[in-house]
C-alpha atoms as a PDB file:
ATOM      1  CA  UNK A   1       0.000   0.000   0.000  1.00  0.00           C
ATOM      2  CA  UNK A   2       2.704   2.519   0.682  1.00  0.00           C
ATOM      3  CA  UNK A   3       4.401   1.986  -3.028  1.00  0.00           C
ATOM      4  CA  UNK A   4       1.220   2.185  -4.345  1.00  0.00           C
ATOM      5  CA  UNK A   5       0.667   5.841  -2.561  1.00  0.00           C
ATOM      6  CA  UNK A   6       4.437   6.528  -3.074  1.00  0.00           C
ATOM      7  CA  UNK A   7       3.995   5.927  -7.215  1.00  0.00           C
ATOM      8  CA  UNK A   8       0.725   7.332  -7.402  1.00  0.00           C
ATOM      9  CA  UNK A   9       2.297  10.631  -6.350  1.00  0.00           C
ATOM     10  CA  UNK A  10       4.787  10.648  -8.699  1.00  0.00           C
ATOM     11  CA  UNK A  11       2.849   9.244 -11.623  1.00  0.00           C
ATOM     12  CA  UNK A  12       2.205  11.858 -14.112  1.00  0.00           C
ATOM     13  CA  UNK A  13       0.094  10.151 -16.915  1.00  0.00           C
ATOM     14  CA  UNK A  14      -3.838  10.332 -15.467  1.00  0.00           C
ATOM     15  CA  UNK A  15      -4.316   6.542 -16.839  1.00  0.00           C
ATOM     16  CA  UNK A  16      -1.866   5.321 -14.004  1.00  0.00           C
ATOM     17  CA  UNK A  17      -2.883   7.106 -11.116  1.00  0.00           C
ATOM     18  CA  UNK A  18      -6.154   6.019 -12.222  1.00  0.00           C
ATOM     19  CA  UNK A  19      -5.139   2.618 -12.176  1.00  0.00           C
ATOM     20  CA  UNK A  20      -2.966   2.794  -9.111  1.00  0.00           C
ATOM     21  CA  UNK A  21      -6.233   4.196  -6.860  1.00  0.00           C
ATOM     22  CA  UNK A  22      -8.198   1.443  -7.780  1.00  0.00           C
ATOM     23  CA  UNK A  23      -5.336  -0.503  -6.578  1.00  0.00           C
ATOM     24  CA  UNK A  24      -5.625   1.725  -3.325  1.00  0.00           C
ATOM     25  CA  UNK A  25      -9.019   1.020  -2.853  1.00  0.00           C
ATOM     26  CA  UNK A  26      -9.666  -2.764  -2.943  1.00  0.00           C
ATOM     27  CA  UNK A  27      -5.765  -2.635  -1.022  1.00  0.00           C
ATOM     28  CA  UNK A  28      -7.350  -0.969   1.814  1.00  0.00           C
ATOM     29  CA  UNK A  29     -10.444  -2.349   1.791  1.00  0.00           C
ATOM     30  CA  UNK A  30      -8.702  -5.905   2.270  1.00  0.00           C
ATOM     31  CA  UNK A  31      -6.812  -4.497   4.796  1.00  0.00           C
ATOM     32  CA  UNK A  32      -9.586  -3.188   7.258  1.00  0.00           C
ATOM     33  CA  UNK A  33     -11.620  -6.685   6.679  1.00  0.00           C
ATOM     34  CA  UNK A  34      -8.218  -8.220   7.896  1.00  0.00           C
ATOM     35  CA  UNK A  35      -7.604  -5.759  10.661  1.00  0.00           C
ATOM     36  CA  UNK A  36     -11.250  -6.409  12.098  1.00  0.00           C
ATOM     37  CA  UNK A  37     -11.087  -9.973  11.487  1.00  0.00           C
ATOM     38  CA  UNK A  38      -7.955 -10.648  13.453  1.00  0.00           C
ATOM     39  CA  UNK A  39      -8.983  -8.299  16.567  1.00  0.00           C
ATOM     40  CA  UNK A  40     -11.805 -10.073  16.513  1.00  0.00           C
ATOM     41  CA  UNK A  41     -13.919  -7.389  16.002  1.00  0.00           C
ATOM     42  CA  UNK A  42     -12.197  -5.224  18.565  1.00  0.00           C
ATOM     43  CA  UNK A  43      -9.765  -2.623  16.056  1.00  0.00           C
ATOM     44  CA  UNK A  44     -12.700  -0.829  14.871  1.00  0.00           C
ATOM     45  CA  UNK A  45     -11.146   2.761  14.362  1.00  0.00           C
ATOM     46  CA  UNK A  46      -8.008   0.829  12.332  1.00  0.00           C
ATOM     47  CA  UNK A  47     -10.147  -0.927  10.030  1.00  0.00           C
ATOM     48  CA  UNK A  48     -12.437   2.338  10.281  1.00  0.00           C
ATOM     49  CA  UNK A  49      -9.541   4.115   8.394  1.00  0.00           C
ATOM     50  CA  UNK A  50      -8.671   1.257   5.786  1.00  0.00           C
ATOM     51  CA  UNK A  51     -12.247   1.796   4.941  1.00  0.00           C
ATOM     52  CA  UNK A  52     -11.886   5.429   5.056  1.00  0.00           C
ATOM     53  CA  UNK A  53      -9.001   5.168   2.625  1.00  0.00           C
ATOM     54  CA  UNK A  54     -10.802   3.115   0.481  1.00  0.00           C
ATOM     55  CA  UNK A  55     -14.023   5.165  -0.019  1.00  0.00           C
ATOM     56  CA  UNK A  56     -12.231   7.992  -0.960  1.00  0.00           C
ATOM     57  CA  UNK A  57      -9.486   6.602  -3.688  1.00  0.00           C
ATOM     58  CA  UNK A  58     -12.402   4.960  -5.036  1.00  0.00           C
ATOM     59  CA  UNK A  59     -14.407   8.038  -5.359  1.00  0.00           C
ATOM     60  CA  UNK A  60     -11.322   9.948  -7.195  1.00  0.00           C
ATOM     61  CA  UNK A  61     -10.923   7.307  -9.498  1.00  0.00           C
ATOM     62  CA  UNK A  62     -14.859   7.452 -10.306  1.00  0.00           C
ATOM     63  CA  UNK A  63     -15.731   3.420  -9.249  1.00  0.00           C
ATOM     64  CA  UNK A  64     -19.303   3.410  -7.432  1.00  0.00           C
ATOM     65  CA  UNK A  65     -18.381  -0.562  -7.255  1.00  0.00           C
ATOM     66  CA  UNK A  66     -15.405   0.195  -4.815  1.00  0.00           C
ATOM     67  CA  UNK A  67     -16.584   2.879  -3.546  1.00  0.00           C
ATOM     68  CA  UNK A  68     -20.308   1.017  -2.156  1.00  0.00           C
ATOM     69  CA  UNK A  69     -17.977  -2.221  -0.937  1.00  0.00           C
ATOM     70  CA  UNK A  70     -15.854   0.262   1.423  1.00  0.00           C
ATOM     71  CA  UNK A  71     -18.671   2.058   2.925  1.00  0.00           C
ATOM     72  CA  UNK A  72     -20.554  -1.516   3.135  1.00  0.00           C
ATOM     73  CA  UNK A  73     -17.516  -2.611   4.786  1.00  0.00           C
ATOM     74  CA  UNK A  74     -17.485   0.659   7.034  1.00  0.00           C
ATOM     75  CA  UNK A  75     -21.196  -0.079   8.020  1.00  0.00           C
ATOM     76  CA  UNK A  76     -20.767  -3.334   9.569  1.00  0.00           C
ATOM     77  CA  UNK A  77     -18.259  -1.994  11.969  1.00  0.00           C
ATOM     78  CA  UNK A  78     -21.030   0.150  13.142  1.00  0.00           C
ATOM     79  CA  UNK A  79     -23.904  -2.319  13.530  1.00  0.00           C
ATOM     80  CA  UNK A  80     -21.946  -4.894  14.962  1.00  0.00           C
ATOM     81  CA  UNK A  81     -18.841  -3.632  16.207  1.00  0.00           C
ATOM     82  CA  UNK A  82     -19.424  -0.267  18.056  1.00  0.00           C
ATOM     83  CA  UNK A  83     -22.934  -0.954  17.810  1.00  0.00           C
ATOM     84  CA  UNK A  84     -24.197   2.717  16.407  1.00  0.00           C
ATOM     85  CA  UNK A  85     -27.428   1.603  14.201  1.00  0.00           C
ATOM     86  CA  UNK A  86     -28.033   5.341  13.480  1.00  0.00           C
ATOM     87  CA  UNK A  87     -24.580   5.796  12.099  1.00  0.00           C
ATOM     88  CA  UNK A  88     -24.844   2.365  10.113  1.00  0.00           C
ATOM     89  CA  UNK A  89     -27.921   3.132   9.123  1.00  0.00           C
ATOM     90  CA  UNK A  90     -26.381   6.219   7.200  1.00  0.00           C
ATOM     91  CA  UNK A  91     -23.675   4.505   6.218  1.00  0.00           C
ATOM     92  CA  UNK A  92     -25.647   1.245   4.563  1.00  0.00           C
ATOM     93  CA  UNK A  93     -27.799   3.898   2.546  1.00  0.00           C
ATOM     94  CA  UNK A  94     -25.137   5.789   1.206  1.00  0.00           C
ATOM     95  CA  UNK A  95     -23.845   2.180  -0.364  1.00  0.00           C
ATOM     96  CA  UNK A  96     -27.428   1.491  -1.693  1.00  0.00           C
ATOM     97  CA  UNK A  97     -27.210   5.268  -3.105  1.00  0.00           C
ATOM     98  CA  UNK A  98     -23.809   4.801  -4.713  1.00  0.00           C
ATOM     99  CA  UNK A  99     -24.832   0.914  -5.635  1.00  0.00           C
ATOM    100  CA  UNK A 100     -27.807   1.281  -7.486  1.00  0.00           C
ATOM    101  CA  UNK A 101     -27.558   0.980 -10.649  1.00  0.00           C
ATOM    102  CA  UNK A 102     -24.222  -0.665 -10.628  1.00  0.00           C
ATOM    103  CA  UNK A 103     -24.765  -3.752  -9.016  1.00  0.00           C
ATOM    104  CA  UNK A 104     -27.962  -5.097  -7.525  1.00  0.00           C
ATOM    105  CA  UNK A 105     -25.514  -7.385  -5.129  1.00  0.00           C
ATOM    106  CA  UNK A 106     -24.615  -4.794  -3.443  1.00  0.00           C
ATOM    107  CA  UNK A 107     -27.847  -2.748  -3.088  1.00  0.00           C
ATOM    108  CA  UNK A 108     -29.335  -5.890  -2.188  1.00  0.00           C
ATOM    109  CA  UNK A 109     -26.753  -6.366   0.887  1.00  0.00           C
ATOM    110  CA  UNK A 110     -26.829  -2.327   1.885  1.00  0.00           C
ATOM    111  CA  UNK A 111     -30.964  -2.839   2.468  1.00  0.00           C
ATOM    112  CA  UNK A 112     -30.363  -5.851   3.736  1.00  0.00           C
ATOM    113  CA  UNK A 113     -28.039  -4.395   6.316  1.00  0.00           C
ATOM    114  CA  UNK A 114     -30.373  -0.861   6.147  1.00  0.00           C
ATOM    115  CA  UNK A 115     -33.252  -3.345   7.337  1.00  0.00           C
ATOM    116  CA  UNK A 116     -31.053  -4.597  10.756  1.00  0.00           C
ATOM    117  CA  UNK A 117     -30.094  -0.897  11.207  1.00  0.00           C
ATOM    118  CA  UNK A 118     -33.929   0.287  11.322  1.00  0.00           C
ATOM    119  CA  UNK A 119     -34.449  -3.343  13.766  1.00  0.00           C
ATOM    120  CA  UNK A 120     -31.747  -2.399  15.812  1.00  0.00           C
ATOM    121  CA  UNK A 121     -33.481   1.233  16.681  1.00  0.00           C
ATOM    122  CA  UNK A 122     -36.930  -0.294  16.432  1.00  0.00           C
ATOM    123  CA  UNK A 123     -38.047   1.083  12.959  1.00  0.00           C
ATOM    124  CA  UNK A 124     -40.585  -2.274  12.052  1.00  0.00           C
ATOM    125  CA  UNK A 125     -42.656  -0.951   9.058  1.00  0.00           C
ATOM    126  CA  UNK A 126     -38.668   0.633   7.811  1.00  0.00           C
ATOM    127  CA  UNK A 127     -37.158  -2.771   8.375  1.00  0.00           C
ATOM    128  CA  UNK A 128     -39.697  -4.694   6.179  1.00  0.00           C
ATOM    129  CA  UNK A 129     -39.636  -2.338   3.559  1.00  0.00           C
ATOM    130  CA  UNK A 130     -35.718  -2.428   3.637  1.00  0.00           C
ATOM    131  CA  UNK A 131     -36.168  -6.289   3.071  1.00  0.00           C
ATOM    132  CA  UNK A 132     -38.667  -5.999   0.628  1.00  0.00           C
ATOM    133  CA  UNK A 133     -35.813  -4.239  -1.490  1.00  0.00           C
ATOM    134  CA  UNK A 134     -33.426  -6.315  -0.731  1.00  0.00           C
ATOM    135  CA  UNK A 135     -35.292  -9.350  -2.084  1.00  0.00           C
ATOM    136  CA  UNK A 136     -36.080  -7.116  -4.758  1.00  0.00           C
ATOM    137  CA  UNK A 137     -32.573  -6.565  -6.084  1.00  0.00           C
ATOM    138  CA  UNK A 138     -31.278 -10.277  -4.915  1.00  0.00           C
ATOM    139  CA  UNK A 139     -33.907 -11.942  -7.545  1.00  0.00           C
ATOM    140  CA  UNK A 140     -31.998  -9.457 -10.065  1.00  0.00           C
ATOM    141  CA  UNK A 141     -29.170 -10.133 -10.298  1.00  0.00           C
ATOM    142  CA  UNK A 142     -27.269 -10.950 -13.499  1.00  0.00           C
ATOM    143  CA  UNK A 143     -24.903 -12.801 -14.962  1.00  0.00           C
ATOM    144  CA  UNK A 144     -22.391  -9.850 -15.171  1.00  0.00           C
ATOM    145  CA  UNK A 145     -22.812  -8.830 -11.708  1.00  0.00           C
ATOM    146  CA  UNK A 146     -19.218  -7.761 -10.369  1.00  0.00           C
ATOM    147  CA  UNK A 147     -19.416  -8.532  -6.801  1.00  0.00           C
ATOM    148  CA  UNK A 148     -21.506 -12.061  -7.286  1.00  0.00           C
ATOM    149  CA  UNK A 149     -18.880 -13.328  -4.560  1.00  0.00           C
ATOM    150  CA  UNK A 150     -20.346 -10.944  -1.896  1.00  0.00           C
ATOM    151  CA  UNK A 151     -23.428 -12.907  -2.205  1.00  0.00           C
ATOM    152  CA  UNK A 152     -24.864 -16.663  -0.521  1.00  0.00           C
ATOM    153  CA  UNK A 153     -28.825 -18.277  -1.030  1.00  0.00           C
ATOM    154  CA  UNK A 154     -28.686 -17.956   2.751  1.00  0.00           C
ATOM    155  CA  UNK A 155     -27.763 -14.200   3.283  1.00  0.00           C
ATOM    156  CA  UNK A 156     -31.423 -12.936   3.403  1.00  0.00           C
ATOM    157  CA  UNK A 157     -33.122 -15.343   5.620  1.00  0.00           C
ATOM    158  CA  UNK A 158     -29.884 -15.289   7.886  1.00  0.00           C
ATOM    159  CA  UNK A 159     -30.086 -11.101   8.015  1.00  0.00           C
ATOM    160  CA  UNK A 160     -33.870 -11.727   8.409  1.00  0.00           C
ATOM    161  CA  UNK A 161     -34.140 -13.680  11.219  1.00  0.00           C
ATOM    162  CA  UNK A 162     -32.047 -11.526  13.045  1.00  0.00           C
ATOM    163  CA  UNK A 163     -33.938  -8.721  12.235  1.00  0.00           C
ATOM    164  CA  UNK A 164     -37.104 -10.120  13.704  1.00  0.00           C
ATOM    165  CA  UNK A 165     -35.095 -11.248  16.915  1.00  0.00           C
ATOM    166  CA  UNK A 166     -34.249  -7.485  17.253  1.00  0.00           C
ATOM    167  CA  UNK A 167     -38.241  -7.075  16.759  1.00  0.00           C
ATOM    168  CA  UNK A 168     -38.889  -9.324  19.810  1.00  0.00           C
ATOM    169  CA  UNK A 169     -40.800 -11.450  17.225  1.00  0.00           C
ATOM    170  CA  UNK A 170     -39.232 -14.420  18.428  1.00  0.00           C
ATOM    171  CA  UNK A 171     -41.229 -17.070  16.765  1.00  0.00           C
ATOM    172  CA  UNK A 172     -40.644 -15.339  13.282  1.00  0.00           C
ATOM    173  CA  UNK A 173     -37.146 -15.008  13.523  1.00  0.00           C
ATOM    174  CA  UNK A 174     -36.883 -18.385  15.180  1.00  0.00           C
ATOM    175  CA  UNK A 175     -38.561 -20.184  11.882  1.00  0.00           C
ATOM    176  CA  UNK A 176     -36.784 -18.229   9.706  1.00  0.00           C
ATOM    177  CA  UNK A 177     -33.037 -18.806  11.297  1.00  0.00           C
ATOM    178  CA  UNK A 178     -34.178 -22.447  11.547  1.00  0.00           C
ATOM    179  CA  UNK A 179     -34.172 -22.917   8.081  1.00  0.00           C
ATOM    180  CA  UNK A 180     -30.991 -21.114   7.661  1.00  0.00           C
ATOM    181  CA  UNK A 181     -28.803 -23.598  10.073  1.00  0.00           C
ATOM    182  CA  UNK A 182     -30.039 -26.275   8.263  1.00  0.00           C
ATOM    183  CA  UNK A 183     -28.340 -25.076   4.739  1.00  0.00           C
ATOM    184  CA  UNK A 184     -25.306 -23.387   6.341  1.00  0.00           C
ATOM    185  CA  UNK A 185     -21.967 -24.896   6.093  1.00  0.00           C
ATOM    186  CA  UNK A 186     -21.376 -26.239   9.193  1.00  0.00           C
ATOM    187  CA  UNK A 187     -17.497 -24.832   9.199  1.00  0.00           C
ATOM    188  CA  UNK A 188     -18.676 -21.042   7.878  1.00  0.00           C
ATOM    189  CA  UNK A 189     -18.306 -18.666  10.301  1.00  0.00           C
ATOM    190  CA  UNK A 190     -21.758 -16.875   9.548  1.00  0.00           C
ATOM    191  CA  UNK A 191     -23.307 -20.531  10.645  1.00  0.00           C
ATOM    192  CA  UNK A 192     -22.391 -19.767  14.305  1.00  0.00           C
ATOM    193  CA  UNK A 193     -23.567 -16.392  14.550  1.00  0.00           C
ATOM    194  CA  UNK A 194     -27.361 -17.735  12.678  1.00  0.00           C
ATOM    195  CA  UNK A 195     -27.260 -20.149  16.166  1.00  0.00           C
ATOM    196  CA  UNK A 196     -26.411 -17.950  18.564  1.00  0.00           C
ATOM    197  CA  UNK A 197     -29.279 -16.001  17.380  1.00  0.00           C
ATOM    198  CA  UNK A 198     -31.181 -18.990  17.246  1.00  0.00           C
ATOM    199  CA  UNK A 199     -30.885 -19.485  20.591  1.00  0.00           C
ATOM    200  CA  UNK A 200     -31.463 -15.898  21.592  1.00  0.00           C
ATOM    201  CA  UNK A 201     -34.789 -16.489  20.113  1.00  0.00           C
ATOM    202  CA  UNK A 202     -35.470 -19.618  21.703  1.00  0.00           C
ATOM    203  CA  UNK A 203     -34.519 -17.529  25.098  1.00  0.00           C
ATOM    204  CA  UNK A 204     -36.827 -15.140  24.331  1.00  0.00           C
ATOM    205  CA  UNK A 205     -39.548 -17.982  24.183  1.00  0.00           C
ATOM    206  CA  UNK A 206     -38.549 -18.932  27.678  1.00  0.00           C
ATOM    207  CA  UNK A 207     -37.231 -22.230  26.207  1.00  0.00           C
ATOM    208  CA  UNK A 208     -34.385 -23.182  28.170  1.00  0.00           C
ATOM    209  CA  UNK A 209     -32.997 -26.674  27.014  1.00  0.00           C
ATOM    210  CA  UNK A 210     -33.405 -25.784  23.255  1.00  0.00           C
ATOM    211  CA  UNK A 211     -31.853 -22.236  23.831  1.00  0.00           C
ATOM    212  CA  UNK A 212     -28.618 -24.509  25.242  1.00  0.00           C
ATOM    213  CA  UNK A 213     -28.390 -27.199  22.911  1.00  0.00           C
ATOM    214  CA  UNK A 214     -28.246 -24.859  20.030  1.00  0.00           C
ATOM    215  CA  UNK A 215     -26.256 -22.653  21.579  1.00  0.00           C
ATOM    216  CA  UNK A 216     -23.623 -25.888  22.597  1.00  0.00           C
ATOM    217  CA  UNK A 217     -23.255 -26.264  17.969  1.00  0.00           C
ATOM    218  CA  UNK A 218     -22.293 -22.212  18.167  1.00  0.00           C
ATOM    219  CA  UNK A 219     -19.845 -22.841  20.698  1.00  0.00           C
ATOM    220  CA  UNK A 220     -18.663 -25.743  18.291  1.00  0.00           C
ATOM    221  CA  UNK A 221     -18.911 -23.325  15.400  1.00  0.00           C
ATOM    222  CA  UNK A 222     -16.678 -20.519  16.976  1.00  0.00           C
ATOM    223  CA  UNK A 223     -14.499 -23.268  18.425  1.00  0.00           C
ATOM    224  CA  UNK A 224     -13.316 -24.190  14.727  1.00  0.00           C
ATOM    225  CA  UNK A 225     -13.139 -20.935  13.718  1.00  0.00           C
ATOM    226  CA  UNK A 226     -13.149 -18.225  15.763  1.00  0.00           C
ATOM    227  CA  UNK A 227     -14.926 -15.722  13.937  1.00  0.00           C
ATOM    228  CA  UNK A 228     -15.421 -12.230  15.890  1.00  0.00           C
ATOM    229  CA  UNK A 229     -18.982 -11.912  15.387  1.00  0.00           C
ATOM    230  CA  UNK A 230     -20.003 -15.253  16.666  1.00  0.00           C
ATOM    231  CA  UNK A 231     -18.076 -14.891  19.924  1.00  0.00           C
ATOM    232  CA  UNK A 232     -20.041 -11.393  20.567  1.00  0.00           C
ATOM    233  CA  UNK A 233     -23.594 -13.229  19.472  1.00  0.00           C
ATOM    234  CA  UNK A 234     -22.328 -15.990  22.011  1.00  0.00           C
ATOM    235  CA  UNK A 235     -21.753 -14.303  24.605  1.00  0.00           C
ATOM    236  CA  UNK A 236     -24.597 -11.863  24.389  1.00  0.00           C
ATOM    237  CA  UNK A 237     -27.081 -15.136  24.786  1.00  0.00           C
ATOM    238  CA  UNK A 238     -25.129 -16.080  27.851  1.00  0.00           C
ATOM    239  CA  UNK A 239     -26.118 -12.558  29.174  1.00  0.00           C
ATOM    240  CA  UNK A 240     -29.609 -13.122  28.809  1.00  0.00           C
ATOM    241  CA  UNK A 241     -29.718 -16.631  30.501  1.00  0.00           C
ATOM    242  CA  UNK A 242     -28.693 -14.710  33.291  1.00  0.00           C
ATOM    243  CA  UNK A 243     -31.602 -15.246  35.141  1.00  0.00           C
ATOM    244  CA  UNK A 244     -31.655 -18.557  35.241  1.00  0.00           C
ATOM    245  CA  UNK A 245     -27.782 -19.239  36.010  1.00  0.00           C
ATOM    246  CA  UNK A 246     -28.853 -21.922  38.515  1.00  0.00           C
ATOM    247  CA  UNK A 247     -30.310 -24.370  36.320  1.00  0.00           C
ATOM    248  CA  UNK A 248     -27.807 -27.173  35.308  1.00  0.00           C
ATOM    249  CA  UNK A 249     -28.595 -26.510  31.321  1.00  0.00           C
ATOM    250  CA  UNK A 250     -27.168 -22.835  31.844  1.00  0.00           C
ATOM    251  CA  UNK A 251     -24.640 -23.642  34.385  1.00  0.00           C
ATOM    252  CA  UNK A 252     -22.914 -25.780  31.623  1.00  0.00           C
ATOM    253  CA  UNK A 253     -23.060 -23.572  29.361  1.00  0.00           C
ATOM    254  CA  UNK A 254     -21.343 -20.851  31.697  1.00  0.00           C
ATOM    255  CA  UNK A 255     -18.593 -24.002  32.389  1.00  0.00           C
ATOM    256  CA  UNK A 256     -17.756 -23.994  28.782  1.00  0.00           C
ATOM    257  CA  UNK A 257     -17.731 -20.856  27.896  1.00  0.00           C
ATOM    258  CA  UNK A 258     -14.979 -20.330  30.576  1.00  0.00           C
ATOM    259  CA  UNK A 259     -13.334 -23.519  29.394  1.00  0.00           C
ATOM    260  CA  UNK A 260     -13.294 -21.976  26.011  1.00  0.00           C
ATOM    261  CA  UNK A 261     -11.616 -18.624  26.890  1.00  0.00           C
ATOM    262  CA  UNK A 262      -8.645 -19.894  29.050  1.00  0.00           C
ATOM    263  CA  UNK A 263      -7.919 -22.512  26.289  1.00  0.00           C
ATOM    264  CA  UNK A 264      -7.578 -19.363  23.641  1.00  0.00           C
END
């Protein structure tokens, strides 16, 4: 990243510093998912300024493509690392803004992620609609679509079932994150965060064992790969069984999750 800077600032033909801050841009926007990832969620102002970086090389250069993935990027630190919906919530419609039109991937995954922003603060009738666009753009998408990677069969109902857990609709969000664990990879790292939720909802139904044996296969989950947002999911449903930290079920859980931190 720092040659790339370095000859960008003495390139003199516009064709190469065109070239070298698209380089910039997906550079840095590598670099904050990598920060983030290996903090485990806990550098957010580092991988806030990758992001940063990124946004605005690939604004110079003109890429709305680039330019929708960094503030994407810059949006999930928000929602689910410093946990500021109203910030993310900007943040995921700017991407749709820039998106649109460009790649329906993308807007697709900024309503998505605008739908959990208007959950988190409350917003129900604003998180359907966000979903209804979502779904919208995701049966749109073509076969020239840039960012295809960005996008899994199991991305909607997993953002949607979260969304109604946020909703205290716990039965909702319960049905629809049970169909999700049962076509997520069982090594993916999104697989333990859709069962910690799944629990949460099950918790919010008052149902203790099922709340603990699903939240035992996130455990596993985060065990084999130690993804940052599954630990936080994890540990927030251990919060909320609280209440009920005499009962053997919970007690165990409590056991392992100590078991699980001195061993890292």
């Amino acid at each position: 990243m720092g040659q790339t800077r370095l000859l960008r600032e003495h390139a003199r033909e516009y064709r190469v510093k065109r070239d070298l801050l698209a380089a910039e841009a997906e550079a840095s926007t590598v670099m904050g998912q990598f920060v983030w990832d290996a903090s485990q969620r806990r550098d957010h102002d580092t991988a806030k300024e990758h992001f940063t970086t990124a946004t605005e090389a690939a604004r110079r250069v003109g890429d709305p493509v680039l330019e929708a993935v960094a503030l994407l990027r810059t949006s999930y630190v928000e929602l689910y690392g410093t946990d500021d919906p109203a910030e993310g919530l900007v943040l995921t419609q700017r991407a749709a803004g820039v998106a649109r039109g460009h790649s329906d991937v993308l807007t697709g995954l900024a309503e998505l992620h605008s739908a959990e922003a208007h959950a988190m603060i409350g917003e129900r009738v604003a998180c359907e609609r966000s979903l209804g666009r979502a779904q919208d753009h995701f049966g749109r998408i073509s076969g020239d679509e840039p960012f295809v990677e960005m996008f899994s069969e199991t991305q909607f109902d997993r953002l949607a079932g979260s969304c109604y857990l946020r909703l205290n609709d716990a039965a909702r969000a319960q049905a629809t994150l049970e169909r999700v664990a049962s076509q997520a990879s069982s090594r993916s790292k999104s697989r333990s965060i859709v069962l910690a939720n799944l629990s949460l909802a099950h918790i919010q139904q008052r149902e203790l064992e099922n709340a603990a044996a699903v939240l035992h296969a996130a455990i596993d989950c985060v065990e084999a790969t130690w993804g940052g947002g599954g630990l936080k999911v994890i540990f927030g449903a251990a919060r909320e069984l609280r209440p009920w930290r005499k009962e053997p079920v919970v007690d165990q859980i409590y056991d392992r999750l100590f078991t699980m931190m001195v061993a890292s």
